[in-house]
Protein backbone atom coordinates (compact mmCIF):
# COMPACT_ATOMS: atom_id res chain seq x y z
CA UNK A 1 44.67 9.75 242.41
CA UNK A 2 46.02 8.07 245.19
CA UNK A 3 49.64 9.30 244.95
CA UNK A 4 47.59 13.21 245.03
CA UNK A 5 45.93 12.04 248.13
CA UNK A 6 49.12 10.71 250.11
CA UNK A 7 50.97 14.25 248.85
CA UNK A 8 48.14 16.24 250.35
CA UNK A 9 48.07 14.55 253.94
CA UNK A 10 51.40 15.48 254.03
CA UNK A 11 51.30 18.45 253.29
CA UNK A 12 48.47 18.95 255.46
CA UNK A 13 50.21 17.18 258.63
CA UNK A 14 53.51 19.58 258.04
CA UNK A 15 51.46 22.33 258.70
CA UNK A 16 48.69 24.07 261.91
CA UNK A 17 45.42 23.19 261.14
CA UNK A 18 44.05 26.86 261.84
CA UNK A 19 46.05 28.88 259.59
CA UNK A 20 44.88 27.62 256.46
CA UNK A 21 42.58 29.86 254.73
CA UNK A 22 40.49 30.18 251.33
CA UNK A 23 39.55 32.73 249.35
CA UNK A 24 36.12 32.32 247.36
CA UNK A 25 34.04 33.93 244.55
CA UNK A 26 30.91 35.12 246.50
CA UNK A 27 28.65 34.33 243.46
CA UNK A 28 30.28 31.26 241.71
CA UNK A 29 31.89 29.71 244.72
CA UNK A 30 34.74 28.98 242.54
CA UNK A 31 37.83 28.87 244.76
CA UNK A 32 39.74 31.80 244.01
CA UNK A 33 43.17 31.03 245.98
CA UNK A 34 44.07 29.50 249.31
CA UNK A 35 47.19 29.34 251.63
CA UNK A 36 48.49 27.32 254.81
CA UNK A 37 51.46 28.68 256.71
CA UNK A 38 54.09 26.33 258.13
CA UNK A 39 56.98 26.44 259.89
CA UNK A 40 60.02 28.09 258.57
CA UNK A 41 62.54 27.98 261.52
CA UNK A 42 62.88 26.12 264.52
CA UNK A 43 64.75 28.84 266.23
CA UNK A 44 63.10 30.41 269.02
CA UNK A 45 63.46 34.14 267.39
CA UNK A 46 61.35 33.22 264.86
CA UNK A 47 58.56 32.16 266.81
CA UNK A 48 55.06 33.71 266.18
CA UNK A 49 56.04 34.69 262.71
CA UNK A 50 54.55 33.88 259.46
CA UNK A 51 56.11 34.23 256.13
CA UNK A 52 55.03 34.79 252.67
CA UNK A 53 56.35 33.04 249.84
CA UNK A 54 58.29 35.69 247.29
């Protein structure tokens, strides 16, 4: 378990801590999906952008 742990704080400190969102069951409160967008390009052009995996 803590080899998962050390993996997630990583991946949590890689990427903004308000664009990571959640998607739950209304009625269950199962978690249905999530996502966290992080960088993709350190060019300037690409600056405001999100992307979406394929």
């Amino acid at each position: 378990m803590t080899a998962h742990v050390r993996q997630g704080e990583a991946f949590a400190a890689a990427r903004p801590p308000l664009h990571r969102h959640l998607a739950a069951d209304a009625v269950s409160r199962r978690v249905a999906g999530w996502t966290a967008v992080g960088a993709v390009s350190s060019r300037c052009v690409h600056a405001g952008g999100a992307a979406c995996p394929a």
